[in-house]
C-alpha atoms as a PDB file:
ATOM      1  CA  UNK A   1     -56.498  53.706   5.758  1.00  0.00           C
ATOM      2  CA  UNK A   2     -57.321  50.632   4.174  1.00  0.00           C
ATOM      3  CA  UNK A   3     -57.365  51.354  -0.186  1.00  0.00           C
ATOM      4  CA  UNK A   4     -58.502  49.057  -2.940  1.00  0.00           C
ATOM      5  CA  UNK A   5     -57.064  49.967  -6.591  1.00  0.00           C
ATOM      6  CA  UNK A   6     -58.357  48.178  -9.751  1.00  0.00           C
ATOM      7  CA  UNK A   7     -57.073  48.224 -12.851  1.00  0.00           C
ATOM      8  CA  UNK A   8     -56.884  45.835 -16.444  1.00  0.00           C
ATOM      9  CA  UNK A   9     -59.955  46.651 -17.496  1.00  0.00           C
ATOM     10  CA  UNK A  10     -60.760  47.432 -21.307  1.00  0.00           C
ATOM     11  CA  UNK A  11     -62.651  46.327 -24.423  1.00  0.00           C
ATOM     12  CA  UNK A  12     -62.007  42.957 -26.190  1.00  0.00           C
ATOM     13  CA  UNK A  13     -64.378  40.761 -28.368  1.00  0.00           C
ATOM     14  CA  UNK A  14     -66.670  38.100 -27.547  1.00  0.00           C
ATOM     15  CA  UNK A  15     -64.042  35.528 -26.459  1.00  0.00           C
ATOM     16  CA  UNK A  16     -61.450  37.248 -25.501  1.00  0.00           C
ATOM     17  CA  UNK A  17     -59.546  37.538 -22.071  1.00  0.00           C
ATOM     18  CA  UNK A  18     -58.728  40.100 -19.419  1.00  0.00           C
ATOM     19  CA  UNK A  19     -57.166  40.133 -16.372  1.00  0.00           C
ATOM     20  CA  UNK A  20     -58.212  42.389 -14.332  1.00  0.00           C
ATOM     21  CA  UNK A  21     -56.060  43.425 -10.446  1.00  0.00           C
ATOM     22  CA  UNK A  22     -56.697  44.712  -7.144  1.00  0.00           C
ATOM     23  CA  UNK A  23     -53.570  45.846  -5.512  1.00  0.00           C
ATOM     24  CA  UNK A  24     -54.920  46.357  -1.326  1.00  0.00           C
ATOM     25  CA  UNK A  25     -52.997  48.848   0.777  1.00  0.00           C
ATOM     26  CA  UNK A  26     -53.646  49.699   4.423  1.00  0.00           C
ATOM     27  CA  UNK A  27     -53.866  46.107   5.656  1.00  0.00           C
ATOM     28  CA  UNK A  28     -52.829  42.232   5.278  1.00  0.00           C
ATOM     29  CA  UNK A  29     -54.870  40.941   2.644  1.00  0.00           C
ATOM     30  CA  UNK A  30     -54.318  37.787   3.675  1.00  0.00           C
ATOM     31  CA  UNK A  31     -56.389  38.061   6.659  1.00  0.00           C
ATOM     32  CA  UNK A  32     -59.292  39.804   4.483  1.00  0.00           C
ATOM     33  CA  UNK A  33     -62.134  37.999   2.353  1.00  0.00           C
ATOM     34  CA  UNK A  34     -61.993  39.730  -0.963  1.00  0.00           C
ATOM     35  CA  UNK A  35     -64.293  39.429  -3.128  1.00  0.00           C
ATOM     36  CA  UNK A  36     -64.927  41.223  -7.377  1.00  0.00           C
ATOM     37  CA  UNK A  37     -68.421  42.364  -7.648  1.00  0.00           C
ATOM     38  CA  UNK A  38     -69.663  44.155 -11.303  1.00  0.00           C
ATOM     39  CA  UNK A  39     -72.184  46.395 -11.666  1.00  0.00           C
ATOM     40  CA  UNK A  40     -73.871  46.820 -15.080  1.00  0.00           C
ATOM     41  CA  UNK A  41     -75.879  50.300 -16.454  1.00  0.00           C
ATOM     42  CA  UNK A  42     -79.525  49.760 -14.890  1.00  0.00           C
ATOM     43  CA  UNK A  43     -78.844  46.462 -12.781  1.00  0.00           C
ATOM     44  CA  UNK A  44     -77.641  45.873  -9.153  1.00  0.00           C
ATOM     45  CA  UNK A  45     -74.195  45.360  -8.103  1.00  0.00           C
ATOM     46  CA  UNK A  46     -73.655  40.989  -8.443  1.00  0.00           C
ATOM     47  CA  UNK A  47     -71.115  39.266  -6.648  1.00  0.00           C
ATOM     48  CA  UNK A  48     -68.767  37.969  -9.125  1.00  0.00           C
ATOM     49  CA  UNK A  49     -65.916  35.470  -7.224  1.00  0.00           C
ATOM     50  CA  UNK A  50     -64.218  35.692  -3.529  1.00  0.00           C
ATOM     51  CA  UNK A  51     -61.813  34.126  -1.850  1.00  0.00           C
ATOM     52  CA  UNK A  52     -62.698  34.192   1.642  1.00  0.00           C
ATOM     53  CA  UNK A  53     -60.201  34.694   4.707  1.00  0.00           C
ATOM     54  CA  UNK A  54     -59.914  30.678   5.141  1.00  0.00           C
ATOM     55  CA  UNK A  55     -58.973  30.162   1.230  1.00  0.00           C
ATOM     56  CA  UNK A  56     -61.727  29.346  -0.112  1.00  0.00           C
ATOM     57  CA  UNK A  57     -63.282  30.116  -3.674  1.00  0.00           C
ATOM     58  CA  UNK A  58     -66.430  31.164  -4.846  1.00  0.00           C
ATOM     59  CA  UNK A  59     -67.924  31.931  -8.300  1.00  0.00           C
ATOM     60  CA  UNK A  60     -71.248  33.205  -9.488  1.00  0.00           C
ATOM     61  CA  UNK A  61     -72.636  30.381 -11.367  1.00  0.00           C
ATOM     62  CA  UNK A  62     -72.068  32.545 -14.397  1.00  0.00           C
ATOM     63  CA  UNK A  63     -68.941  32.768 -14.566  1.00  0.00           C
ATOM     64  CA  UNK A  64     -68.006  28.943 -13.334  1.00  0.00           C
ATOM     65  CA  UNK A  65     -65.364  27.960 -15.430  1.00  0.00           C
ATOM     66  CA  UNK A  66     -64.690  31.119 -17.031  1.00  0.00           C
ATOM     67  CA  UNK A  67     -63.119  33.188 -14.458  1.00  0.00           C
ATOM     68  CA  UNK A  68     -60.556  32.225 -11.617  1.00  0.00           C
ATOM     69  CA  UNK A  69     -59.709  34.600  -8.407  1.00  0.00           C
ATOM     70  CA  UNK A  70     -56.483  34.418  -7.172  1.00  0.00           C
ATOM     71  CA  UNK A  71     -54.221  36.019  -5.181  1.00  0.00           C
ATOM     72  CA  UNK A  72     -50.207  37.551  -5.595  1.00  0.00           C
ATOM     73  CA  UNK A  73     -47.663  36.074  -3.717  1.00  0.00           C
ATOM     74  CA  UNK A  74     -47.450  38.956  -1.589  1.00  0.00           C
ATOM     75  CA  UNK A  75     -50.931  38.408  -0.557  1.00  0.00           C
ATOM     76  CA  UNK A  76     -52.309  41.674  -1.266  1.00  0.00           C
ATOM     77  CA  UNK A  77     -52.657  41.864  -4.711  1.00  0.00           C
ATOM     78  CA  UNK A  78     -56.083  40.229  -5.748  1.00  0.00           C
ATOM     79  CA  UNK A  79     -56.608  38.959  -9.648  1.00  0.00           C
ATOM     80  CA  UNK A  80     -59.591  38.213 -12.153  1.00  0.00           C
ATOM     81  CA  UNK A  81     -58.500  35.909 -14.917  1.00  0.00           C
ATOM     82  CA  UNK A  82     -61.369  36.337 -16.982  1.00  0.00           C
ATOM     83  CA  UNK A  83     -61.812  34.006 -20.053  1.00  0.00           C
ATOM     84  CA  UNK A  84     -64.029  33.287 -22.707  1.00  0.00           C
ATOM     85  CA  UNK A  85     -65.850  36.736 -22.295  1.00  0.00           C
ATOM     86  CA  UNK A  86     -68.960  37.255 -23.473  1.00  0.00           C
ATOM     87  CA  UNK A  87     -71.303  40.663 -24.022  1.00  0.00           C
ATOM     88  CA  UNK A  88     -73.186  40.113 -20.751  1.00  0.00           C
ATOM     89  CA  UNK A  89     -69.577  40.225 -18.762  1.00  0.00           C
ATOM     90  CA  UNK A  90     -70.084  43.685 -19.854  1.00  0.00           C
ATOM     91  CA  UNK A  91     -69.975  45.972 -16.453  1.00  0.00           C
ATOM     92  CA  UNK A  92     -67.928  47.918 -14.117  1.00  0.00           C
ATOM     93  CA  UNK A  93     -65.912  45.528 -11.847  1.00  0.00           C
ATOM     94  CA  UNK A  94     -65.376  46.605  -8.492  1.00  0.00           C
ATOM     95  CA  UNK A  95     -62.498  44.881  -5.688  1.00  0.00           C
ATOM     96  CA  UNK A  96     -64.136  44.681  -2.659  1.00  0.00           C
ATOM     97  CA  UNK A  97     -62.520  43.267   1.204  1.00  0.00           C
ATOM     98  CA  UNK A  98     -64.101  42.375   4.419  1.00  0.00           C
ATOM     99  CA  UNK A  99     -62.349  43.192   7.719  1.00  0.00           C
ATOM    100  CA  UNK A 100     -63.602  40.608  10.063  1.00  0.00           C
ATOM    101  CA  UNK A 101     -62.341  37.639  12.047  1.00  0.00           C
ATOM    102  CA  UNK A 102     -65.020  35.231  10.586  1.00  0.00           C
ATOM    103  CA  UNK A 103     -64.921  34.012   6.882  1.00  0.00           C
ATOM    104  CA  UNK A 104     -67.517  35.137   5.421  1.00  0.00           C
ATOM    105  CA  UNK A 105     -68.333  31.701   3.537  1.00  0.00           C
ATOM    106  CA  UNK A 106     -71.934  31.389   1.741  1.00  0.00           C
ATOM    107  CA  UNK A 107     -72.842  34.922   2.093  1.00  0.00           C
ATOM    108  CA  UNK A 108     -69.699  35.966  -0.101  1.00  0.00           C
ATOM    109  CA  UNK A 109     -72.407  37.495  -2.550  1.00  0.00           C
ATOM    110  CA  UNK A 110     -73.783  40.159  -0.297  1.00  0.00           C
ATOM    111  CA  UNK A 111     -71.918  43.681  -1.212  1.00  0.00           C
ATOM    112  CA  UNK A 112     -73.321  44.170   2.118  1.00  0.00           C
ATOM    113  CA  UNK A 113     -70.583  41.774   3.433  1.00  0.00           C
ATOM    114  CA  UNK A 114     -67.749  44.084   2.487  1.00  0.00           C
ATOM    115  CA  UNK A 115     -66.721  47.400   4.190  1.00  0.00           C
ATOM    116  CA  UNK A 116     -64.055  48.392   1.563  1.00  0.00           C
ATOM    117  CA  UNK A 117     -64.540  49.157  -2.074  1.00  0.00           C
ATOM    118  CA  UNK A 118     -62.232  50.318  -4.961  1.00  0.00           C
ATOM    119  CA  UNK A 119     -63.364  52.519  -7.729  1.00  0.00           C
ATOM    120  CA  UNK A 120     -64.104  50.064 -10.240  1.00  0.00           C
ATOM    121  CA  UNK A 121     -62.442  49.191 -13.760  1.00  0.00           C
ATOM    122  CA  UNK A 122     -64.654  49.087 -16.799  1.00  0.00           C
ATOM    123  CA  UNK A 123     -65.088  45.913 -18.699  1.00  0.00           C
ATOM    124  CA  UNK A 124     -67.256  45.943 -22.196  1.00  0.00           C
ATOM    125  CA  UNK A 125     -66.941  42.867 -24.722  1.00  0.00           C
ATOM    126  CA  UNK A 126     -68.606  43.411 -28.167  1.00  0.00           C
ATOM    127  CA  UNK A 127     -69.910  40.734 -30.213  1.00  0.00           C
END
């Protein structure tokens, strides 16, 4: 039974940091793409940053140079160093992995692409 468990969310000011985590159970995260999506009140769930199966790192173009996804030693503990958060970070951020043999490269974005979920950890920054 493959489980995804958030946590580190909270409230902070315009500017601020969080790191948020994703601790994986059930499976090797190292042979998973994992990806953070956030979902915001009203809008569609937005792929956020991955790291894909092979290594590599993706960011939404909004968060380029803000945020960096990493992961634990151990492999299956997945991280969010956000930084310089601003008001539109503002959403529930959800862990998210892909069990499949292929890397799941430009597509990374797709929620569609991922078969596990967690239950999300909120995120607001005020201004």
């Amino acid at each position: 039974q493959v489980q995804l468990v958030e946590s580190g969310g909270g409230s902070v000011q315009a500017g601020g940091s969080l790191r948020l985590s994703c601790v994986a159970s059930g499976y090797t995260a190292s042979s998973f793409s994992m990806g953070w999506f956030r979902q915001a009140p009203g809008k569609e769930r937005e792929g956020v940053a991955a790291i894909d199966r092979d290594g590599s790192t993706y960011y939404a173009d909004s968060v380029k140079g803000r945020f960096t996804a990493s992961k634990g030693n151990g492999k299956n503990t997945l991280y969010l160093q956000m930084n310089s958060l601003k008001p539109e970070d503002t959403a529930m951020y959800y862990c998210a992995a892909r069990a499949s043999s292929t890397a799941v490269g430009s597509s990374w974005y797709y929620p569609s692409k991922y078969a596990y979920w967690g239950q999300g950890t909120q995120v607001t920054v005020s201004s």
